[in-house]
N, C-alpha and C. Protein backbone atom coordinates (compact mmCIF):
# COMPACT_ATOMS: atom_id res chain seq x y z
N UNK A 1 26.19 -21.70 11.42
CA UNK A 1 27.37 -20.98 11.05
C UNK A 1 27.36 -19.61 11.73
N UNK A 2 28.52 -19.00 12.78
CA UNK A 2 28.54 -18.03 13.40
C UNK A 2 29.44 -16.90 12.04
N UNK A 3 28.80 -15.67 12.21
CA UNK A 3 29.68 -15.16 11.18
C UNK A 3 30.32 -13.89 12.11
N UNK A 4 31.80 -13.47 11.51
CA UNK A 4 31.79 -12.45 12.34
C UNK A 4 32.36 -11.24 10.79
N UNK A 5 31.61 -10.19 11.22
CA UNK A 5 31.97 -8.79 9.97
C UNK A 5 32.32 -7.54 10.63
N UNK A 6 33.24 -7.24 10.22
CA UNK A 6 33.84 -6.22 10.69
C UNK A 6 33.59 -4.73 11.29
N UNK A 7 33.62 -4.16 11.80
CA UNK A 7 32.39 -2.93 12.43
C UNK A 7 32.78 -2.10 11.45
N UNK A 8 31.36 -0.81 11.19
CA UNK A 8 31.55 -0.02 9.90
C UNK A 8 32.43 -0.74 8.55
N UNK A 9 32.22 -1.63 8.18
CA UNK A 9 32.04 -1.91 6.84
C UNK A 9 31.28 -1.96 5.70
N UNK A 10 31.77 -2.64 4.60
CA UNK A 10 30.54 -2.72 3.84
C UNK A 10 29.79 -3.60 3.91
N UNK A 11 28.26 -3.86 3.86
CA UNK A 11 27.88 -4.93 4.44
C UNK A 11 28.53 -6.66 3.32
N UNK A 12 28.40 -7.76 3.59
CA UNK A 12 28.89 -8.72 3.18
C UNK A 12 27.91 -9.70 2.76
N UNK A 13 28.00 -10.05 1.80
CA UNK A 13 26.87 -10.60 0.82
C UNK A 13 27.62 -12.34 0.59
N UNK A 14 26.67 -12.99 1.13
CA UNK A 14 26.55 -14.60 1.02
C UNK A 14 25.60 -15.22 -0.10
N UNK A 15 26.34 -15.87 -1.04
CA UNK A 15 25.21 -16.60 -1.69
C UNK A 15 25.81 -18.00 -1.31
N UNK A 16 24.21 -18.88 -1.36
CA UNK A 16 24.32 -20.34 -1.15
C UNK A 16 24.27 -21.14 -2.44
N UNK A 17 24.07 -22.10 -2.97
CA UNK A 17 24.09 -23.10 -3.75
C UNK A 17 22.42 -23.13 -4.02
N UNK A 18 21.92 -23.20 -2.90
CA UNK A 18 20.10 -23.02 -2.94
C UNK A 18 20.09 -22.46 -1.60
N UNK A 19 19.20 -21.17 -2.25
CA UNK A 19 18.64 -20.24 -1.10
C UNK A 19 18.08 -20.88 0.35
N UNK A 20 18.63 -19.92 1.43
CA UNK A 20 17.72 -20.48 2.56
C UNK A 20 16.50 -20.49 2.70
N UNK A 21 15.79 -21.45 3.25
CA UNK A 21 13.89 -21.71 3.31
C UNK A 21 13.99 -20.23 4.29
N UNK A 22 12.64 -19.98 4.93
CA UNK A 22 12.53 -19.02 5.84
C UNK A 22 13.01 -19.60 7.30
N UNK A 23 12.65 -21.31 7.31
CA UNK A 23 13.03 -21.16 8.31
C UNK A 23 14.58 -21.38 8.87
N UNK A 24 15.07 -21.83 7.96
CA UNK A 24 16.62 -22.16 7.80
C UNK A 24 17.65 -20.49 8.50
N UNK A 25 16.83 -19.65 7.19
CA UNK A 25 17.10 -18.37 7.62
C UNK A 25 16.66 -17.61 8.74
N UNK A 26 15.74 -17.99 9.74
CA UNK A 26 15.43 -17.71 10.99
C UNK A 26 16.52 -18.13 11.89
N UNK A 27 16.68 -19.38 11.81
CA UNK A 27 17.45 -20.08 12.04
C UNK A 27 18.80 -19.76 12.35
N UNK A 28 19.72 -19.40 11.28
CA UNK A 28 20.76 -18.66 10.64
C UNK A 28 21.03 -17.12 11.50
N UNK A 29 19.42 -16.57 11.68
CA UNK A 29 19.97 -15.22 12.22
C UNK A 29 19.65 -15.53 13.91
N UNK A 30 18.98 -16.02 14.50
CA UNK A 30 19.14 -16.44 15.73
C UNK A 30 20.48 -16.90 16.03
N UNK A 31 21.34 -17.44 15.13
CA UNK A 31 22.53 -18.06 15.72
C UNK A 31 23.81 -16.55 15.40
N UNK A 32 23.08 -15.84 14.70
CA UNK A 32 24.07 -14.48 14.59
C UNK A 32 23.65 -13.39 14.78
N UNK A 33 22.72 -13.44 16.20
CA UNK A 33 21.97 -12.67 16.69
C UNK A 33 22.17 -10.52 16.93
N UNK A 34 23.99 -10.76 16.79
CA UNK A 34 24.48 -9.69 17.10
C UNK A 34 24.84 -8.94 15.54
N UNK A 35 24.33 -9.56 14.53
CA UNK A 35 24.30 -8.68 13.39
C UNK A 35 23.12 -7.97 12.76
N UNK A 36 22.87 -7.97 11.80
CA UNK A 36 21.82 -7.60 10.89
C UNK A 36 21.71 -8.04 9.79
N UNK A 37 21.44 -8.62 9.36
CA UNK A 37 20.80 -9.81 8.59
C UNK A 37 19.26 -9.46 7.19
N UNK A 38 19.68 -9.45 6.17
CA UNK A 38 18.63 -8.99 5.20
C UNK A 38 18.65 -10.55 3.67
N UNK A 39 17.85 -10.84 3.51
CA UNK A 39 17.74 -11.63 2.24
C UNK A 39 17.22 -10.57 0.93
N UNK A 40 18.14 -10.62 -0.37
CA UNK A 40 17.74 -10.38 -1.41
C UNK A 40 16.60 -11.31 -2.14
N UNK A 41 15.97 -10.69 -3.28
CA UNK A 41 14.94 -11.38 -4.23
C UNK A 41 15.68 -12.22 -4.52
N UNK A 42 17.08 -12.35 -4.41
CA UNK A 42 17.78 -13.73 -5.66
C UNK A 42 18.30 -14.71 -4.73
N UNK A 43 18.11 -14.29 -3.17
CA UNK A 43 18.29 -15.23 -2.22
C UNK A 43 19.72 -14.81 -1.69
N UNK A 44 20.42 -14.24 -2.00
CA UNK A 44 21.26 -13.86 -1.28
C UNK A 44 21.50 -13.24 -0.01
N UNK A 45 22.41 -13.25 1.17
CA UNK A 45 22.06 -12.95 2.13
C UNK A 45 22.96 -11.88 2.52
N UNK A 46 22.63 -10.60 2.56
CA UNK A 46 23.36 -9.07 2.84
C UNK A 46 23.39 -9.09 4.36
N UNK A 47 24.69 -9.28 5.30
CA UNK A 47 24.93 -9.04 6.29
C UNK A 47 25.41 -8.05 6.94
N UNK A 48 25.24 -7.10 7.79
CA UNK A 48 25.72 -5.91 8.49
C UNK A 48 25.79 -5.89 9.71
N UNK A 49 27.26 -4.82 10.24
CA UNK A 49 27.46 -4.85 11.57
C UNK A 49 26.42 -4.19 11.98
N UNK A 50 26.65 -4.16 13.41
CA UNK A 50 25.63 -3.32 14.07
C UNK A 50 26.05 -1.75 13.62
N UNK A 51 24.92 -0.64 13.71
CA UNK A 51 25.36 0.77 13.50
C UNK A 51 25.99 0.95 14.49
N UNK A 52 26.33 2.55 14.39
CA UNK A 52 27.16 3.02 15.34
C UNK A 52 26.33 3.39 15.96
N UNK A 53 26.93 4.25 17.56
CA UNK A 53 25.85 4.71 18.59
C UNK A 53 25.40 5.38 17.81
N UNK A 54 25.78 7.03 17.45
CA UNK A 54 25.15 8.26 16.66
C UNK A 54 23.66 7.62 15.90
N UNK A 55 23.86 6.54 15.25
CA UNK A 55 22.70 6.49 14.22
C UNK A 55 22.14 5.67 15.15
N UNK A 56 22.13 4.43 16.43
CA UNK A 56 21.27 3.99 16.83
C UNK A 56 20.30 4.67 17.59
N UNK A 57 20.99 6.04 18.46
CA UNK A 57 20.19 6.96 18.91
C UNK A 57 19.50 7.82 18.06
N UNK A 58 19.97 8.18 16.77
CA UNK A 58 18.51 8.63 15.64
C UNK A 58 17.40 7.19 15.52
N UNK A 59 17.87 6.06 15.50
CA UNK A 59 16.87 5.11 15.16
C UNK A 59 16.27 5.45 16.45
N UNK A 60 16.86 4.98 17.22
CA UNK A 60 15.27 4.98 18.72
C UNK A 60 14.63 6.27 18.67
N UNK A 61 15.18 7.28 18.81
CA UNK A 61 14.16 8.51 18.44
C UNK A 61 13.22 8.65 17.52
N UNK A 62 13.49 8.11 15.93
CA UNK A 62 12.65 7.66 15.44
C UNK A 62 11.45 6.70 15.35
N UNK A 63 11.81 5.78 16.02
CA UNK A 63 10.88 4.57 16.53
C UNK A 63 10.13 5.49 17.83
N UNK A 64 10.49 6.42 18.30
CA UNK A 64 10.11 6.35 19.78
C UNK A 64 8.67 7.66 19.18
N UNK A 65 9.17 7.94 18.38
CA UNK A 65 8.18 9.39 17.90
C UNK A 65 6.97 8.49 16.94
N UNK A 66 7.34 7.50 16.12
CA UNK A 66 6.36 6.66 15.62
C UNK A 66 5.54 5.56 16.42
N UNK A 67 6.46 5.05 17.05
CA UNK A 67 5.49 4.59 17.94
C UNK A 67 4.53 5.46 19.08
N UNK A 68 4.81 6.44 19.59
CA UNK A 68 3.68 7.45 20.38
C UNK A 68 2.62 7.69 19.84
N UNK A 69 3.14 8.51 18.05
CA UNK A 69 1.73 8.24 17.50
C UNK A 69 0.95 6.91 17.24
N UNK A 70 1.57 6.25 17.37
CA UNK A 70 0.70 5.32 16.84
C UNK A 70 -0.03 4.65 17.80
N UNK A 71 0.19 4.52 19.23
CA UNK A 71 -0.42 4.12 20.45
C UNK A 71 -1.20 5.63 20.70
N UNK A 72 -0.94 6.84 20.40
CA UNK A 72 -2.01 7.90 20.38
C UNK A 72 -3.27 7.89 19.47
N UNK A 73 -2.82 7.31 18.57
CA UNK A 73 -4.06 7.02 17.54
C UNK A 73 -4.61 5.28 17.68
N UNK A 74 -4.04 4.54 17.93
CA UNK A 74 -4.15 3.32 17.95
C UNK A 74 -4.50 2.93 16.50
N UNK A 75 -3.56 3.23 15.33
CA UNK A 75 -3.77 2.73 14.17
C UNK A 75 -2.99 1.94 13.51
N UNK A 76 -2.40 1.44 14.54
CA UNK A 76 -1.39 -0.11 13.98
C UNK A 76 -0.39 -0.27 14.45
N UNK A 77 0.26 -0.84 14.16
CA UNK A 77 1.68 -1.55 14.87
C UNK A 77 2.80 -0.94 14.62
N UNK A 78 4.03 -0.86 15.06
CA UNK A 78 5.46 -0.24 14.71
C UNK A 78 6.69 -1.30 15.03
N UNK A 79 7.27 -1.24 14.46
CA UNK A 79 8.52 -2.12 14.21
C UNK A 79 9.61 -1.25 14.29
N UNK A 80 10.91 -1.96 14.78
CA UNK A 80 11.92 -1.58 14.63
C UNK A 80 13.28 -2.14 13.83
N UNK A 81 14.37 -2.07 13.90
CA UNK A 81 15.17 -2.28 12.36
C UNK A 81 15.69 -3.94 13.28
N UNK A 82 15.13 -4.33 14.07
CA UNK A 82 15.34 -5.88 14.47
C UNK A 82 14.23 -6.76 13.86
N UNK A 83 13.13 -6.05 13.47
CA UNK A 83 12.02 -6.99 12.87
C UNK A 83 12.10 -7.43 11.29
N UNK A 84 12.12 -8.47 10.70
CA UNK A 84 12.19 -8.74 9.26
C UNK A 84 10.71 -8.79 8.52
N UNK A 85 10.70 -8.64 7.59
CA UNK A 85 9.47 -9.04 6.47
C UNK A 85 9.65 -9.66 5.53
N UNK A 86 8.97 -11.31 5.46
CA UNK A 86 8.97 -11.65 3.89
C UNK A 86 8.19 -10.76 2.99
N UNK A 87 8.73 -10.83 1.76
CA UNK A 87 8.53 -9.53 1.12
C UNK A 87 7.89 -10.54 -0.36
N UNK A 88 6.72 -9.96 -1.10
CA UNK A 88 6.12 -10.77 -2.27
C UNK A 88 7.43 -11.31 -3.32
N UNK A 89 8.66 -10.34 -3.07
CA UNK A 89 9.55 -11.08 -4.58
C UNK A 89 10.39 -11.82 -3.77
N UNK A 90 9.98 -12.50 -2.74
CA UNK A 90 10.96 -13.12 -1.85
C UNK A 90 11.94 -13.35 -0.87
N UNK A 91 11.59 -11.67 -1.10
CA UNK A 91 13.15 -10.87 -0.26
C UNK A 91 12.75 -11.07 1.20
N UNK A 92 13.57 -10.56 2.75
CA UNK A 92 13.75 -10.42 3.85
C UNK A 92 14.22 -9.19 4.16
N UNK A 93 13.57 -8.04 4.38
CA UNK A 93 14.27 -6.86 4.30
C UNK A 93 13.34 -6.29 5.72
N UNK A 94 14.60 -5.41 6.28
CA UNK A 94 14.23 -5.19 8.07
C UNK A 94 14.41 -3.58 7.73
N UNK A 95 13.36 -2.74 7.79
CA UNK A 95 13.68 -1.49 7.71
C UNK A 95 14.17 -0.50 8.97
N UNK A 96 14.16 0.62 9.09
CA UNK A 96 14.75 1.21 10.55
C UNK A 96 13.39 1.15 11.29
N UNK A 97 12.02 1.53 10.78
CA UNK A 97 10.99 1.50 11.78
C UNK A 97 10.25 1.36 10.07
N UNK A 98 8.75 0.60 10.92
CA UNK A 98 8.31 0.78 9.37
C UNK A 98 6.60 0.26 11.15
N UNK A 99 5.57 0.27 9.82
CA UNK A 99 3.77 0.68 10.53
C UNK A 99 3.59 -0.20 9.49
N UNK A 100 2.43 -1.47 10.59
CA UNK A 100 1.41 -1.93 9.86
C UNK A 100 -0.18 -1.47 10.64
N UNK A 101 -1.16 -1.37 9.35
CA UNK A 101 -2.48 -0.78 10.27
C UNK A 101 -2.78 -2.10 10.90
N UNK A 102 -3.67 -2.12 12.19
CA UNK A 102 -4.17 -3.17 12.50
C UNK A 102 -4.82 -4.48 11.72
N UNK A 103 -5.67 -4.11 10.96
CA UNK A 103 -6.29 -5.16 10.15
C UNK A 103 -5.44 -6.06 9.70
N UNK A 104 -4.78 -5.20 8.80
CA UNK A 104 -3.55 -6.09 8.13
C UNK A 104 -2.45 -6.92 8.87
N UNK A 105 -2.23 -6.38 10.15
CA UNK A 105 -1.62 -7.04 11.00
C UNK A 105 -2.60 -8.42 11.58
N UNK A 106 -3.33 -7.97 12.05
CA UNK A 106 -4.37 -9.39 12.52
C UNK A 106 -4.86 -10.43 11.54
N UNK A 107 -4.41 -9.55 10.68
CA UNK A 107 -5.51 -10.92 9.32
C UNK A 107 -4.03 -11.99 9.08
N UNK A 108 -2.45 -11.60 9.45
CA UNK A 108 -1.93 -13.21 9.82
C UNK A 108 -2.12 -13.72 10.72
N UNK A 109 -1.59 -15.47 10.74
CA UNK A 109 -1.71 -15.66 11.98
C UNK A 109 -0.90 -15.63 12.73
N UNK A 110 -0.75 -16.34 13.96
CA UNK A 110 0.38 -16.07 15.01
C UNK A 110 1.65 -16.46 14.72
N UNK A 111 1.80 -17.96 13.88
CA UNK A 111 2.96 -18.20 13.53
C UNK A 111 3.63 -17.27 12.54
N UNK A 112 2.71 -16.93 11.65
CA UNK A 112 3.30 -15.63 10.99
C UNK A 112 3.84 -14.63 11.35
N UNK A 113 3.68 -14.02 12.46
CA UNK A 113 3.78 -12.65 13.51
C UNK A 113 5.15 -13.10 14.04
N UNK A 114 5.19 -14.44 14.33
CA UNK A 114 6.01 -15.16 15.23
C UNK A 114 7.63 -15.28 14.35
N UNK A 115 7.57 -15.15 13.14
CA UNK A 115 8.66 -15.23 12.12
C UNK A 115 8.44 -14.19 11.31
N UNK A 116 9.26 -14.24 10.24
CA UNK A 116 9.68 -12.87 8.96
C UNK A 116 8.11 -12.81 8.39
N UNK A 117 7.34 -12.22 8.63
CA UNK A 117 5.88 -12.14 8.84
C UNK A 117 5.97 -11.61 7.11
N UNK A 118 4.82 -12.48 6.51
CA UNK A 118 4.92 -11.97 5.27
C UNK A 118 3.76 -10.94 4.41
N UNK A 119 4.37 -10.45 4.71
CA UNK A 119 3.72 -8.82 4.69
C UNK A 119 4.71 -7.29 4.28
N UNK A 120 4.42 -6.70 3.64
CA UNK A 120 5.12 -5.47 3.54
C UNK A 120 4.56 -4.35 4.08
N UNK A 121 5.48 -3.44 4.94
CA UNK A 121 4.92 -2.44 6.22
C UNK A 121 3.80 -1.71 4.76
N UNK A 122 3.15 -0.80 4.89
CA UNK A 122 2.59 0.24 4.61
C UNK A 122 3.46 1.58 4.47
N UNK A 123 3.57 1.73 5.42
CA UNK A 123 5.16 3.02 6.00
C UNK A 123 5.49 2.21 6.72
N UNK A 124 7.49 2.50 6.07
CA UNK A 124 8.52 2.90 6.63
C UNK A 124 9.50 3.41 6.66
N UNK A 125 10.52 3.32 7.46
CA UNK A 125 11.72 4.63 7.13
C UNK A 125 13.18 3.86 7.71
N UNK A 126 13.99 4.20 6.47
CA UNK A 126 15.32 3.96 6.42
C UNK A 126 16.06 5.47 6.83
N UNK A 127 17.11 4.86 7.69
CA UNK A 127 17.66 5.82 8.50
C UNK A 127 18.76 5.82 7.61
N UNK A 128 19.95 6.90 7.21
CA UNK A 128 21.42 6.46 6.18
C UNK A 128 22.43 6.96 7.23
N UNK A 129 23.32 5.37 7.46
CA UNK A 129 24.59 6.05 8.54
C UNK A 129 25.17 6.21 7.84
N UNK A 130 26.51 6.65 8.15
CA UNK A 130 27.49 7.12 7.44
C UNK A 130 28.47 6.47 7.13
N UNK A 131 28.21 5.18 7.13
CA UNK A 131 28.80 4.22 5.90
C UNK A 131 27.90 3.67 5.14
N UNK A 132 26.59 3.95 4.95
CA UNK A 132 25.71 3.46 4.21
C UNK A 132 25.75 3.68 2.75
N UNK A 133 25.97 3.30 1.43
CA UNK A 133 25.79 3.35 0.25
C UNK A 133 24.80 3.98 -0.70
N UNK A 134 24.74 5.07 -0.51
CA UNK A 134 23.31 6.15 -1.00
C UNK A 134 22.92 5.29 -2.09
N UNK A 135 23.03 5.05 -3.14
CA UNK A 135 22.42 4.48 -4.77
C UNK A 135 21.90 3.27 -3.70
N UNK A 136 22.72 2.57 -3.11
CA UNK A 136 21.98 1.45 -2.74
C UNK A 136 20.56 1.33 -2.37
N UNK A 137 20.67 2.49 -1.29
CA UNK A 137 19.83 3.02 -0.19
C UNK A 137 18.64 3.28 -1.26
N UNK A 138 18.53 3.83 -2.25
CA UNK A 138 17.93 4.67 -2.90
C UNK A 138 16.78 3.32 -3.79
N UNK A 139 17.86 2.69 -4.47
CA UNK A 139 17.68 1.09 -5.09
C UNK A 139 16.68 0.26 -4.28
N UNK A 140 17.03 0.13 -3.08
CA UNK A 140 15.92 -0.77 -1.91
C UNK A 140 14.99 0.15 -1.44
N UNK A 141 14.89 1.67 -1.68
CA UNK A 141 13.68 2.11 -1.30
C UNK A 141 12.95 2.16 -2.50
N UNK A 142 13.11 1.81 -3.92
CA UNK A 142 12.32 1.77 -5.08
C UNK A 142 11.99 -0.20 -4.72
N UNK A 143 12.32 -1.15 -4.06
CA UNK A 143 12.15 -2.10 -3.93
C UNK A 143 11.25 -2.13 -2.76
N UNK A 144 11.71 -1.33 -1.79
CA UNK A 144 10.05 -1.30 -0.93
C UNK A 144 8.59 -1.54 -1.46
N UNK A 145 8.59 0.12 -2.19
CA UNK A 145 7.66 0.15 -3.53
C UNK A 145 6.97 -0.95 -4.05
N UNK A 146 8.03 -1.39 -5.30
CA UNK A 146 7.51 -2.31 -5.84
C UNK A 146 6.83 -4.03 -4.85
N UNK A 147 7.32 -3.92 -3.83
CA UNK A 147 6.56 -4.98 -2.71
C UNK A 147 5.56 -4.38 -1.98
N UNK A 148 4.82 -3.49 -2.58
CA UNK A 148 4.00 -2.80 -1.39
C UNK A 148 3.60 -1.70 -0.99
N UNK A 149 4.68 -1.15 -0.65
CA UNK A 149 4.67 -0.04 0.61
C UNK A 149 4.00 1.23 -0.04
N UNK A 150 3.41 1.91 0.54
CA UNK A 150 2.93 3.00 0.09
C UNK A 150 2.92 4.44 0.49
N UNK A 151 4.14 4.31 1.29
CA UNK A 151 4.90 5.70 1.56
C UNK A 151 5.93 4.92 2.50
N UNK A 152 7.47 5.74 1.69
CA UNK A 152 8.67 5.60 2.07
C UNK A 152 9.48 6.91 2.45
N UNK A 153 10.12 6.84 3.41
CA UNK A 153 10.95 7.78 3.91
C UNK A 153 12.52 7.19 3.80
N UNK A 154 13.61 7.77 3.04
CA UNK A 154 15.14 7.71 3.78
C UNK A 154 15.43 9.02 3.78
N UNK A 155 15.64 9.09 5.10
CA UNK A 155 16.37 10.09 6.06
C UNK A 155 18.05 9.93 6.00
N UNK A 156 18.84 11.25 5.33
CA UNK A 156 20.29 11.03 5.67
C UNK A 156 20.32 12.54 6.16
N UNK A 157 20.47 11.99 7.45
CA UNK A 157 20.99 13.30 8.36
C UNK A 157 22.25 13.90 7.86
N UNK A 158 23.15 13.25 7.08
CA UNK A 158 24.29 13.95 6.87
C UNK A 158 23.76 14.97 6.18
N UNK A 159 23.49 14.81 4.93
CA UNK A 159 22.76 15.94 4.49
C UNK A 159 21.66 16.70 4.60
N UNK A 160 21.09 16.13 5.77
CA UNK A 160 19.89 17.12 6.34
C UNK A 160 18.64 16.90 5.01
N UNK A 161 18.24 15.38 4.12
CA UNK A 161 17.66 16.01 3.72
C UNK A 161 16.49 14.28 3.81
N UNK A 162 15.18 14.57 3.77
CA UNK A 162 14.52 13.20 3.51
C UNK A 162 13.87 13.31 2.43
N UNK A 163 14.17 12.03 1.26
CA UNK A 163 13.68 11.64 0.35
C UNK A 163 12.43 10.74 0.75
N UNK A 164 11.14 11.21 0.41
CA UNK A 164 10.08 10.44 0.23
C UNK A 164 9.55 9.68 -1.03
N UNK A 165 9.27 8.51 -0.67
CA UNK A 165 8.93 8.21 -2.29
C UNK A 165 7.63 7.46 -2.15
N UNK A 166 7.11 7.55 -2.93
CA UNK A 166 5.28 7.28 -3.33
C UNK A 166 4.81 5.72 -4.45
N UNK A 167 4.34 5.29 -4.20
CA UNK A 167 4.03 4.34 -5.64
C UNK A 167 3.67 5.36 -7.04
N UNK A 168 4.72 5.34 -7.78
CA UNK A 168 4.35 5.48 -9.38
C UNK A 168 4.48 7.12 -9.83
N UNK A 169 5.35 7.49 -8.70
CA UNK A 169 5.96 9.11 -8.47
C UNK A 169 7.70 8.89 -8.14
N UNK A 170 8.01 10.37 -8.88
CA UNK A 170 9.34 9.98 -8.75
C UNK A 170 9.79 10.72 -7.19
N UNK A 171 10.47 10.13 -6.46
CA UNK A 171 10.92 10.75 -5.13
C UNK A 171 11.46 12.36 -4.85
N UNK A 172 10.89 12.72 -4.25
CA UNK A 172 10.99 14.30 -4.01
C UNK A 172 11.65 14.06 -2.96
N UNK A 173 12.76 14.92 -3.24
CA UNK A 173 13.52 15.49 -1.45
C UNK A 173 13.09 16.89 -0.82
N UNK A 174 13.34 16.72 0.12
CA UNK A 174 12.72 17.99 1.28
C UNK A 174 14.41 18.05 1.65
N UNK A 175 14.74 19.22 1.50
CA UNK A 175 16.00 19.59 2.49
C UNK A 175 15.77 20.63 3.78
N UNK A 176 16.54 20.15 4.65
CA UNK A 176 16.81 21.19 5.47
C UNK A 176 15.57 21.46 6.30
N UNK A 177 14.32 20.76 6.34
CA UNK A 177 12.98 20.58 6.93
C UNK A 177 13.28 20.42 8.43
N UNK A 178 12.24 20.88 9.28
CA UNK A 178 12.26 20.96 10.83
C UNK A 178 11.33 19.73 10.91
N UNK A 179 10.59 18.96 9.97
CA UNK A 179 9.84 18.21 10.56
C UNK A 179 9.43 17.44 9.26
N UNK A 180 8.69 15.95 8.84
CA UNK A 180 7.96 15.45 7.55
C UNK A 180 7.43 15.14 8.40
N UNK A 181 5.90 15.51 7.65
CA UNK A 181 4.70 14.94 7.42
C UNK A 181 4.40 13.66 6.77
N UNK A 182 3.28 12.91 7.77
CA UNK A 182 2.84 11.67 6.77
C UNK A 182 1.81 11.91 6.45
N UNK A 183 0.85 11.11 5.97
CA UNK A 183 0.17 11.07 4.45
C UNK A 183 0.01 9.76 4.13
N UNK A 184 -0.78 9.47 3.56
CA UNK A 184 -1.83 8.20 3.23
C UNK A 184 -1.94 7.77 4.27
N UNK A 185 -1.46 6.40 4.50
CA UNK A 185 -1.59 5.88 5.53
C UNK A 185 -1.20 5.97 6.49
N UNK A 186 -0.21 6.94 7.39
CA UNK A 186 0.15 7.27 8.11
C UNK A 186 -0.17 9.09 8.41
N UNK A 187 -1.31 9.65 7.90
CA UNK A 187 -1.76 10.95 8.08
C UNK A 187 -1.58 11.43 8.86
N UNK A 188 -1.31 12.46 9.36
CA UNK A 188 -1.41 12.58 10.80
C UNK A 188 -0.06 12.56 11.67
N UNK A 189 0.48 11.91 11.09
CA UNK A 189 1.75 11.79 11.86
C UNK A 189 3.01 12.96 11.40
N UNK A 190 3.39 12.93 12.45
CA UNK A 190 4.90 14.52 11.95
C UNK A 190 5.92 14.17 13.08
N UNK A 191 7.29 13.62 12.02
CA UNK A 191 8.40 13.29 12.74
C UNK A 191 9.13 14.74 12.92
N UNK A 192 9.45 15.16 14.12
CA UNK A 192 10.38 15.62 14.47
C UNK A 192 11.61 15.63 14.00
N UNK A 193 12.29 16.50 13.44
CA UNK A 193 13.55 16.31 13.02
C UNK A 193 15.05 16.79 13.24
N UNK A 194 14.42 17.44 14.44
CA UNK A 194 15.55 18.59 15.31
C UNK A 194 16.59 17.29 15.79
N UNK A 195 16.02 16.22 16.69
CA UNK A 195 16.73 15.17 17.50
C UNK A 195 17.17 14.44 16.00
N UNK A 196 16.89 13.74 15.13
CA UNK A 196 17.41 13.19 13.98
C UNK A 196 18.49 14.08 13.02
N UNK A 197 18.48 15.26 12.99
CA UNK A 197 19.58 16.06 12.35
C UNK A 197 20.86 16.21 13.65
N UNK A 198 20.69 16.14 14.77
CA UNK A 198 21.37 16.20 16.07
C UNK A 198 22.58 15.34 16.47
């Protein structure tokens, strides 16, 4: 089934009769290659146009500053908002850039790597365009969390401000910052934020 959704909308939510397998849903987004594509815990499938330029050029800047460090340190892998993750409550959720450390990356195997690899990043970071749904935004970064992750970033340049959120802490915002720092597992690292507020 080819779908087509309208540019800058809201994204469009499909439920089936019985959820897609993973590979059905591989499947599914290979044949609608030019969208963005996310599965909920209840199996539902949240579809979105592509962003606009403005926010795809904050995403590559972002990816482009996480990935340097991370080939400077060589402490794991980086993804971008085309890669999916099966997620422990079932979900399929593709963040804007998200880091796995090596180990954890190697301990699947290839066919795993090779599909919605089931694993939840460690860090990652949601970018908010400006049709994006803040509560939503806010909602799936407490769902990161609870699958895992152990430091989250959403960045909404509109308001210049990034909310970080922690396992079992309530999310602190930083406004108006020239730069965030990472921490736990991503130490060491400091996104730039001059080109992302830009």
């Amino acid at each position: 089934m080819q779908l087509v959704v309208p540019q800058a909308s809201s994204p469009l939510r499909l439920r089936f009769e019985q959820p897609l397998s993973d590979e059905e849903l591989l499947r599914f987004c290979a044949k609608n290659d030019d969208l963005r594509i996310e599965r909920d815990a209840n199996g539902d499938l949240i579809v979105m146009s592509p962003t606009g330029s403005g926010t795809g050029s904050r995403n590559a800047e972002l990816n482009f500053q996480l990935a340097l460090w991370a080939r400077q340190t060589n402490s794991g892998v980086v993804f971008d908002s085309s890669a999916g993750f099966t997620l422990p409550d079932g979900s399929m959720r593709s963040p804007d850039a998200a880091w796995i450390s090596w180990p954890r990356w190697n301990a699947l195997t290839e066919a795993q790597r090779q599909a919605f690899a089931p694993i939840c990043p460690e860090f990652l970071v949601e970018l908010r365009s400006p049709t994006d749904d803040l509560p939503k935004l806010q909602k799936k970064m407490q769902s990161w969390l609870a699958n895992g992750a152990e430091l989250a970033w959403l960045i909404d340049p509109e308001r210049k401000i990034v909310e970080i959120y922690r396992p079992g802490k309530a999310a602190e915002e930083q406004e108006g910052h020239t730069a965030a720092y990472g921490e736990g597992p991503v130490g060491g690292f400091v996104l730039e934020l001059g080109r992302i507020w830009g």
